[in-house]
Protein backbone atom coordinates (compact mmCIF):
# COMPACT_ATOMS: atom_id res chain seq x y z
CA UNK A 1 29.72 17.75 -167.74
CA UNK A 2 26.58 19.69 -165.70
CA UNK A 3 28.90 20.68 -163.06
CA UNK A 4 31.60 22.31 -165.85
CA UNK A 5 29.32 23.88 -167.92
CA UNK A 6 27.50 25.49 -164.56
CA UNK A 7 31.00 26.43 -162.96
CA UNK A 8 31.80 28.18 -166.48
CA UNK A 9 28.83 30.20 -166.19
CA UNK A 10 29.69 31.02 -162.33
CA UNK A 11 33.43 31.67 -163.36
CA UNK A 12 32.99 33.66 -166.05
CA UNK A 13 35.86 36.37 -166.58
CA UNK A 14 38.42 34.36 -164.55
CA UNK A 15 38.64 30.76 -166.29
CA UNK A 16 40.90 30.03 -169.40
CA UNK A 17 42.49 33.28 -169.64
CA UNK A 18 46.23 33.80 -170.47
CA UNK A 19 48.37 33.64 -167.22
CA UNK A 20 51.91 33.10 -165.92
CA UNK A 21 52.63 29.11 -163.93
CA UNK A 22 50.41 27.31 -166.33
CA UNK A 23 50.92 23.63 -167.43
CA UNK A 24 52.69 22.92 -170.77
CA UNK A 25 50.96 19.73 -171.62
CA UNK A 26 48.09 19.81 -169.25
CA UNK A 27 45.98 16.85 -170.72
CA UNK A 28 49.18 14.39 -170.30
CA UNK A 29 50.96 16.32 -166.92
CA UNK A 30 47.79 16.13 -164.99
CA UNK A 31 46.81 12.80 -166.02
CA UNK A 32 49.99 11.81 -164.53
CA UNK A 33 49.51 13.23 -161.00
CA UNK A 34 45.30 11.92 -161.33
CA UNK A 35 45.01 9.01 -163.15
CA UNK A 36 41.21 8.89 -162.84
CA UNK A 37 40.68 12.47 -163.45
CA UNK A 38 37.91 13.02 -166.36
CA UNK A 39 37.99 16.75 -166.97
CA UNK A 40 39.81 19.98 -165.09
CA UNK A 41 38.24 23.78 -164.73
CA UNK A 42 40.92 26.03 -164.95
CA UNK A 43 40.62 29.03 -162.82
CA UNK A 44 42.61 32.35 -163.38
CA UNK A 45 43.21 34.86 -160.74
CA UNK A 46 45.81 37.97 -159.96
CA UNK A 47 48.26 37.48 -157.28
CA UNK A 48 48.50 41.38 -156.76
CA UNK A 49 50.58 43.24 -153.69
CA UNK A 50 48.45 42.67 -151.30
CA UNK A 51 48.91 38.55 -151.57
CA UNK A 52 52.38 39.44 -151.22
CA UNK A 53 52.13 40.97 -148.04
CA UNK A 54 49.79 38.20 -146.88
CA UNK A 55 52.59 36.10 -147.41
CA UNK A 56 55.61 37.91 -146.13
CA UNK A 57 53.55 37.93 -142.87
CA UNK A 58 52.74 34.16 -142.76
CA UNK A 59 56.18 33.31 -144.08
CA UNK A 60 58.68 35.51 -142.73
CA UNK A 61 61.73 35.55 -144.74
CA UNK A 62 60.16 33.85 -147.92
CA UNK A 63 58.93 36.98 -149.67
CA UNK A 64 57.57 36.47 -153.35
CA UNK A 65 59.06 38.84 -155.56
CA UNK A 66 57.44 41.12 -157.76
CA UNK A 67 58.09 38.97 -160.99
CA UNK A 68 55.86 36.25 -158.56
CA UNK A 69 53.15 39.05 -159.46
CA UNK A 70 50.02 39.00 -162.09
CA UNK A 71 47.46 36.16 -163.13
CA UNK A 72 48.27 32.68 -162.14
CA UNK A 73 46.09 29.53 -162.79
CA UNK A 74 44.69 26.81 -160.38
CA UNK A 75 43.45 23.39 -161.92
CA UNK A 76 40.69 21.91 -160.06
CA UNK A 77 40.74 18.17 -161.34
CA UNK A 78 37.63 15.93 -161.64
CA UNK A 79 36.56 12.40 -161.77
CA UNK A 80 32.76 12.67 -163.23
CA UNK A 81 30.78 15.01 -160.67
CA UNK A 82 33.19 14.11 -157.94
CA UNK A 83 36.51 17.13 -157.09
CA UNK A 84 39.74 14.61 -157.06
CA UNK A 85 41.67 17.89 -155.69
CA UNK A 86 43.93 20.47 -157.14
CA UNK A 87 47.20 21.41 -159.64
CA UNK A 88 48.95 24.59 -159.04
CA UNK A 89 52.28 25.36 -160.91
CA UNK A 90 54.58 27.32 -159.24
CA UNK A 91 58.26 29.07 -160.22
CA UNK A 92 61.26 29.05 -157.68
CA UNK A 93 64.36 31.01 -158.35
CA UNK A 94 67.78 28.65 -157.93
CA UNK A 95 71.41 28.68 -158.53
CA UNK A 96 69.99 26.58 -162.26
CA UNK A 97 67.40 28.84 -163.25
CA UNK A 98 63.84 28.61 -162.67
CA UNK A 99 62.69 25.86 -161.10
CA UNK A 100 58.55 25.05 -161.69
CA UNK A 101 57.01 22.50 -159.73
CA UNK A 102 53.78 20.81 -160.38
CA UNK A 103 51.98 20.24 -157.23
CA UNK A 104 48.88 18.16 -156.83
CA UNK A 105 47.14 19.24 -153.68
CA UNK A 106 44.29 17.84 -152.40
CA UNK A 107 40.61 18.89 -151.13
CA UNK A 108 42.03 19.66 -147.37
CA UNK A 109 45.10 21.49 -148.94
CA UNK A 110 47.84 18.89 -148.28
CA UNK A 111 50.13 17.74 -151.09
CA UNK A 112 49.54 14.70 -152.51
CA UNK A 113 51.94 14.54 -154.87
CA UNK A 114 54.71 17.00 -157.18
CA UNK A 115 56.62 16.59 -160.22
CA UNK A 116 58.45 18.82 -162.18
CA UNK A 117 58.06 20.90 -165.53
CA UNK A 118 61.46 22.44 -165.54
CA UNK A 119 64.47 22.13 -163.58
CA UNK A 120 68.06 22.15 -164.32
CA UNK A 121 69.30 20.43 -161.74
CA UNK A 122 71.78 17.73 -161.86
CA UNK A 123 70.57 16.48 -158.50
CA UNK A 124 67.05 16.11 -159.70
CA UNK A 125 66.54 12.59 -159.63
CA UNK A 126 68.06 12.38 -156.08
CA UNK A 127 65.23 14.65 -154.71
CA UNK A 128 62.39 12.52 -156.96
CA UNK A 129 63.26 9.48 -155.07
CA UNK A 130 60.38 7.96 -153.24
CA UNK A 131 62.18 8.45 -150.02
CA UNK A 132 62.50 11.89 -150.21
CA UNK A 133 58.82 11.87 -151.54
CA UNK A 134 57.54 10.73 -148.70
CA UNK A 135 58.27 13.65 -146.46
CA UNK A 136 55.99 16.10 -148.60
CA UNK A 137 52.93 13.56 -149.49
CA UNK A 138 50.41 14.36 -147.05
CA UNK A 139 51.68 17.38 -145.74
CA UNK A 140 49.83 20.50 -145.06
CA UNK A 141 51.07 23.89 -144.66
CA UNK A 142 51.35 23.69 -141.06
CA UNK A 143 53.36 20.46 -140.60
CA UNK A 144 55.65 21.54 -143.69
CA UNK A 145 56.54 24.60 -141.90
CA UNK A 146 58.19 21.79 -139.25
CA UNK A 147 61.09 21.33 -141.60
CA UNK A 148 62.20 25.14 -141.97
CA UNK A 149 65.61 26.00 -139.61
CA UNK A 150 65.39 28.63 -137.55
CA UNK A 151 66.31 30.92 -140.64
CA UNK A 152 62.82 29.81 -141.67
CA UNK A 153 64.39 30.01 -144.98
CA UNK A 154 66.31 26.81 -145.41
CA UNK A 155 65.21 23.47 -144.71
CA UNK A 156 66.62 21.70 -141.41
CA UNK A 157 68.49 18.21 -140.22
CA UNK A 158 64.93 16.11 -140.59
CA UNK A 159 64.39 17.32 -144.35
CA UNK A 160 67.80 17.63 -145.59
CA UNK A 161 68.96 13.80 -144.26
CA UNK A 162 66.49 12.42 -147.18
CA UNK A 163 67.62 14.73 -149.42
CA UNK A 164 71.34 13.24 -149.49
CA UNK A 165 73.30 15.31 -151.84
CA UNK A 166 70.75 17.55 -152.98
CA UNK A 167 70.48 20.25 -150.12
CA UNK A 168 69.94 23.01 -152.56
CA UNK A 169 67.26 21.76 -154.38
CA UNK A 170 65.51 20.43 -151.48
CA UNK A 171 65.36 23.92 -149.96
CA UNK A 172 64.10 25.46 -152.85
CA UNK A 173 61.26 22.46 -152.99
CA UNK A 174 60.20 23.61 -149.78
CA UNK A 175 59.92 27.14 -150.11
CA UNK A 176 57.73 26.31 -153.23
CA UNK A 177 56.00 24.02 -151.82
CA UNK A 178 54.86 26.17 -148.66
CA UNK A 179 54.20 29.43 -151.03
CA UNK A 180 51.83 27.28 -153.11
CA UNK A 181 49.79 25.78 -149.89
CA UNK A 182 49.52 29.29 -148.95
CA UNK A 183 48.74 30.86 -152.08
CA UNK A 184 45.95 28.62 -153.00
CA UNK A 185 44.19 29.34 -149.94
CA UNK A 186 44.38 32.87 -150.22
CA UNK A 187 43.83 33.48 -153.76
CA UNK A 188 41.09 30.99 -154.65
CA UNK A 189 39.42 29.83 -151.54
CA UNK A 190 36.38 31.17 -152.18
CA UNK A 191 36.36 29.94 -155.72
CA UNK A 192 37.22 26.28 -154.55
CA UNK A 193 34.47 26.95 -151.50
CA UNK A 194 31.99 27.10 -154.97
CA UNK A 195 33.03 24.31 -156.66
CA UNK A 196 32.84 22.04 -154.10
CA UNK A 197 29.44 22.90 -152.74
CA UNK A 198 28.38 22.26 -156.33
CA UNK A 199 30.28 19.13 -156.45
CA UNK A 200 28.86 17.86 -153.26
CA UNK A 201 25.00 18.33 -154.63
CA UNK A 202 25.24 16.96 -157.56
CA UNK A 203 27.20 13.85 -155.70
CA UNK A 204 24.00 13.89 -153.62
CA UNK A 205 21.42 14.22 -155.58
């Protein structure tokens, strides 16, 4: 509870303000990804046009469009005094709709787990099999980036063989999953940078 109420008063002007990729049910969706987690900060920030040009230069070909733009929100997800890691929610356009992914990243920005909020998809359950799973948990931006084909759009051979009859879907997991890695770095490093200095000290003391 010290290290929320001091983070509010570092944060203030960027936490628990209205913004777009939030969680519908965050007590129960987040509890789900950390079971031990005891509280979450939510931190609000602006993905403007100069994060999209970030990106469109570290992923060529995977541009965020400009309905990508305004204030998004990052979870950072506790256990006590101790940062468990983080919940971004991000939006993927598809041949369904919108598809928005719950991603639970952890303190050296790797996925640890996703699930979703809202897709369409009829091939869904194919692409939350554990098998299929597996090739994301753990993952950092880098090694993610090894399953894009040469388009570096669409996902190759290595990705697509777990994904069985779900090649769509599993392409547009992977472009969300390697514009949220990416985002979170560049939009709230310095924030998280904060938090876990705090986190660490009070660990410590």
């Amino acid at each position: 509870m010290k290290l929320l109420l001091l983070l509010l008063m570092m944060f203030q002007g960027t936490v628990f303000a209205e913004a777009f990729c939030a969680l519908r049910d965050p007590m129960a969706q987040i509890k789900q990804l950390f079971p031990e987690k005891t509280s979450q900060l939510s931190i609000v920030k602006a993905i403007n046009d100069d994060i999209r040009q970030h990106v469109q230069t570290k992923l060529p070909n995977n541009d965020l469009h400009f309905g990508e733009l305004g204030r998004h929100t990052l979870y950072v997800i506790f256990k006590e005094q101790q940062v468990l890691g983080y919940i971004h929610v991000r939006s993927e356009q598809s041949f369904w709709g919108l598809v928005e992914v719950i991603w639970a990243i952890d303190q050296d920005f790797a996925i640890i787990d996703f699930a979703f909020q809202r897709c369409r998809s009829p091939k869904k359950t194919l692409i939350e099999q554990s098998e299929f799973r597996q090739m994301f948990i753990g993952k950092n931006l880098q090694q993610l980036q090894t399953y894009l084909s040469a388009d570096g759009v669409s996902a190759n051979r290595v990705l697509l063989e777990q994904a069985k009859r779900a090649p769509e879907l599993a392409n547009v997991l992977l472009r969300c999953a390697l514009k949220t890695l990416l985002l979170t770095q560049l939009v709230w490093q310095e924030e998280l940078d904060t938090v876990m200095t705090a986190s660490l000290n009070l660990v410590n003391k």
